[in-house]
N, C-alpha and C. Protein backbone atom coordinates (compact mmCIF):
# COMPACT_ATOMS: atom_id res chain seq x y z
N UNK A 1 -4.61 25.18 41.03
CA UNK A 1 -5.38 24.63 39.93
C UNK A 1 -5.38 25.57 38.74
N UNK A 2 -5.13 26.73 39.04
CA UNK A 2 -4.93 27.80 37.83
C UNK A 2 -3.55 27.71 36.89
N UNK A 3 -3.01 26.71 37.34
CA UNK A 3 -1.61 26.85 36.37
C UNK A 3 -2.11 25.40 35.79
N UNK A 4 -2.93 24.33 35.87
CA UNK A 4 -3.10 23.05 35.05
C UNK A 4 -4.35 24.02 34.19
N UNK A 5 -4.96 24.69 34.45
CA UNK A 5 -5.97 25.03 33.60
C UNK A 5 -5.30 26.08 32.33
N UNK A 6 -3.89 26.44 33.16
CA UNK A 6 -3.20 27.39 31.93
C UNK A 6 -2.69 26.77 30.89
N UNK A 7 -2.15 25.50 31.48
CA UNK A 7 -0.89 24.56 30.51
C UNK A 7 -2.36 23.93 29.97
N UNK A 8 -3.65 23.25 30.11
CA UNK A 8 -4.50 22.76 28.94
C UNK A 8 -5.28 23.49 28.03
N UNK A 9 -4.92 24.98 28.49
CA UNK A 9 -5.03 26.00 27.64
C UNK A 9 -4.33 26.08 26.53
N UNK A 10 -2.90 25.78 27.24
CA UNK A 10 -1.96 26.28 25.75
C UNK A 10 -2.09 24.93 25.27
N UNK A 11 -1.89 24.11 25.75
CA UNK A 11 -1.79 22.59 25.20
C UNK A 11 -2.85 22.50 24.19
N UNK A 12 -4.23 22.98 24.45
CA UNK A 12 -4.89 22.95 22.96
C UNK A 12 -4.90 23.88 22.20
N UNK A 13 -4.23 25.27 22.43
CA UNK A 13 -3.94 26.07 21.60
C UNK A 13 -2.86 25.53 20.84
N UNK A 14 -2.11 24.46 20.99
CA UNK A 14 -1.13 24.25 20.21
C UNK A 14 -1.73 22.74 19.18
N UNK A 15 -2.72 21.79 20.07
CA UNK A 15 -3.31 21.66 19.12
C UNK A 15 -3.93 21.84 18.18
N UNK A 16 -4.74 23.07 18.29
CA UNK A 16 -5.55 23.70 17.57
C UNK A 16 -4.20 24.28 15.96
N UNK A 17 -3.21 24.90 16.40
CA UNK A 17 -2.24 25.32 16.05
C UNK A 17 -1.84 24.44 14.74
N UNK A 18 -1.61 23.30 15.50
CA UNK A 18 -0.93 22.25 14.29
C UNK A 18 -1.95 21.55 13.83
N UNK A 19 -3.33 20.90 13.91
CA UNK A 19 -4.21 19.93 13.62
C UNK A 19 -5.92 20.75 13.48
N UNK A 20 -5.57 22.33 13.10
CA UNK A 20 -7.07 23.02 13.34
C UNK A 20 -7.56 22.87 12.04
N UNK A 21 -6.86 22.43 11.07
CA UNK A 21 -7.59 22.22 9.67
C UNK A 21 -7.51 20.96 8.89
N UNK A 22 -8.04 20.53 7.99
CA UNK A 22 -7.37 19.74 6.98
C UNK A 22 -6.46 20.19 6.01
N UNK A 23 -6.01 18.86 5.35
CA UNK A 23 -5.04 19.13 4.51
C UNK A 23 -6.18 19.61 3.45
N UNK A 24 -5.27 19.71 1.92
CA UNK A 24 -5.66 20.40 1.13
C UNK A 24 -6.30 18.73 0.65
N UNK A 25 -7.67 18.90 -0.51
CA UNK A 25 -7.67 17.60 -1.12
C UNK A 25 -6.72 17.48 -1.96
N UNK A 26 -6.87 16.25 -2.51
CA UNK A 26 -5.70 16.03 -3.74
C UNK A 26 -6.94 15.42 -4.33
N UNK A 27 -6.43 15.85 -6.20
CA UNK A 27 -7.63 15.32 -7.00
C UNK A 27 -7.49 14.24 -7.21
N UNK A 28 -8.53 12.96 -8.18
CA UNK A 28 -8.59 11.84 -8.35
C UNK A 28 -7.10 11.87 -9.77
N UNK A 29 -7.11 12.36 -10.66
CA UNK A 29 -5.97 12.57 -11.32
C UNK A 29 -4.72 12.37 -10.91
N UNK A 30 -4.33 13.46 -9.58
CA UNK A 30 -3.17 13.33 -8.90
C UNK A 30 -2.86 11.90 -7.93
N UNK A 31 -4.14 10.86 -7.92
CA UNK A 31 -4.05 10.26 -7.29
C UNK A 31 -3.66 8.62 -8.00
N UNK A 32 -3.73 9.00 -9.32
CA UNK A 32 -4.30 7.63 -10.00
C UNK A 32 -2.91 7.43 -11.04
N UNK A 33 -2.59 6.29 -11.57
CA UNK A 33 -1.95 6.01 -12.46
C UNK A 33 -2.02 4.94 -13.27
N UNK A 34 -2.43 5.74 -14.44
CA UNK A 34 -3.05 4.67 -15.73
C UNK A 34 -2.01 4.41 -16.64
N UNK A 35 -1.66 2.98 -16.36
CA UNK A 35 -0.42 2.00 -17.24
C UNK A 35 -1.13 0.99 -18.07
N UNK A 36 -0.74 0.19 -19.17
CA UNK A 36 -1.06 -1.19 -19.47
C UNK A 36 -1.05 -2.03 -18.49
N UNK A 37 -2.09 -3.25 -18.10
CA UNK A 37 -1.86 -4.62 -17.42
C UNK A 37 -0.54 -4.82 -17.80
N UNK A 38 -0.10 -5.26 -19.06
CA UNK A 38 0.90 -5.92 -19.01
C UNK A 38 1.88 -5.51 -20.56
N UNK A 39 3.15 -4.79 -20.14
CA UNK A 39 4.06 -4.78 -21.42
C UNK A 39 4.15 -5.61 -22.49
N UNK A 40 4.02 -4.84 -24.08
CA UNK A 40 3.85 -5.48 -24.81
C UNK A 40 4.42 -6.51 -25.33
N UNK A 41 5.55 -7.15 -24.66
CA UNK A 41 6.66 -8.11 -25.15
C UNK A 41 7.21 -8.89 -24.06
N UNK A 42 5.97 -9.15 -23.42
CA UNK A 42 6.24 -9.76 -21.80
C UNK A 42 6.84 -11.59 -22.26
N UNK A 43 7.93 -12.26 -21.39
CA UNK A 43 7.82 -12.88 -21.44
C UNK A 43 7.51 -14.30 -20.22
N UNK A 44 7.02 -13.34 -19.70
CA UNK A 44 6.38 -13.80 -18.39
C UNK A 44 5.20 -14.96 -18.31
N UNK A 45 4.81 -14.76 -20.14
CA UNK A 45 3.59 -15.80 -20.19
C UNK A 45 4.07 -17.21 -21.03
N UNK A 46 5.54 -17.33 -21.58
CA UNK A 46 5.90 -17.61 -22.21
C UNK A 46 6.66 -19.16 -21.87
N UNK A 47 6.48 -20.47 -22.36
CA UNK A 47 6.82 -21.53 -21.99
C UNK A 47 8.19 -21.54 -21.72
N UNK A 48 8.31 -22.26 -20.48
CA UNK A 48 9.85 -23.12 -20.10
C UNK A 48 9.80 -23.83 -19.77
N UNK A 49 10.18 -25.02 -20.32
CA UNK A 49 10.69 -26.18 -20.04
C UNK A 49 11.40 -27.04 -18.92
N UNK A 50 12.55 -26.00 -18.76
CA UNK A 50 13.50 -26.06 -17.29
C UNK A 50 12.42 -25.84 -16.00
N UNK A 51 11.70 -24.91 -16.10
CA UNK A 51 10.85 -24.70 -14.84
C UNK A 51 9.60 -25.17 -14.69
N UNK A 52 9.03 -25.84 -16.37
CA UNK A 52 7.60 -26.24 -16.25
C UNK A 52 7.23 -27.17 -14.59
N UNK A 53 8.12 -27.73 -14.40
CA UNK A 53 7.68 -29.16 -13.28
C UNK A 53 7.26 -28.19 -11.90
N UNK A 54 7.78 -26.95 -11.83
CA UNK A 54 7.75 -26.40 -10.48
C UNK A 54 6.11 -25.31 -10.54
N UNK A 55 5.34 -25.52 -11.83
CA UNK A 55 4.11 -24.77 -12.31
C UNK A 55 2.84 -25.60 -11.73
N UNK A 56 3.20 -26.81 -10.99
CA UNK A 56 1.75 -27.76 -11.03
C UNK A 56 2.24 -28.30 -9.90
N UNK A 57 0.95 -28.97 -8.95
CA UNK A 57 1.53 -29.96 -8.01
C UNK A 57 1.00 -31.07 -8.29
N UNK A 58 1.58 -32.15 -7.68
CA UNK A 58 0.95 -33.77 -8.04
C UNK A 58 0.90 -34.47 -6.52
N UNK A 59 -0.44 -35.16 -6.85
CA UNK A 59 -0.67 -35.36 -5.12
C UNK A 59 0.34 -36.77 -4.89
N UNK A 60 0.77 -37.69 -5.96
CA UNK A 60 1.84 -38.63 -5.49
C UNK A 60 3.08 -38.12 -5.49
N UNK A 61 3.08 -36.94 -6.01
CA UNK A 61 4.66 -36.22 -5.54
C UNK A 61 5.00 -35.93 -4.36
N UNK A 62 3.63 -34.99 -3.90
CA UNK A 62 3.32 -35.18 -2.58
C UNK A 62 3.94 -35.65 -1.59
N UNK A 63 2.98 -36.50 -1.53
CA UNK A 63 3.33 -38.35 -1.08
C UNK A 63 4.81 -38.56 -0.61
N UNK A 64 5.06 -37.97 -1.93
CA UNK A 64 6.52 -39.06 -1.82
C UNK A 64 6.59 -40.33 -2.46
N UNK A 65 5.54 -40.42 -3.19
CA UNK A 65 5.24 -42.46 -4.05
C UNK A 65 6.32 -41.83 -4.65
């Protein structure tokens, strides 16, 4: 029984080893990144025609009427 009590010896000495502290913090600065919502020349909001029909649903489209 003296050699399982040796190996959970080292076994938490090696935990202790790798996991005995925390990491360092990191500040809210290093953590954050402040962009615009949205680029100034987006045209993402911008009408099309070709794709308007696929923007809405219709419940007799639905259907199938």
């Amino acid at each position: 029984m003296n050699t399982n009590s040796t190996t959970t010896d080292q076994a938490a000495a090696a935990r202790h080893e790798r996991f005995g502290k925390l990491p360092e913090r990191i500040s809210y600065e290093d953590m954050v990144e402040v962009r615009p919502a949205s680029p100034e020349k987006s045209t993402k909001d911008t009408y099309d025609p070709e794709s308007s029909w696929m923007s809405f649903s219709c419940w007799a489209a639905d259907l199938g009427l």
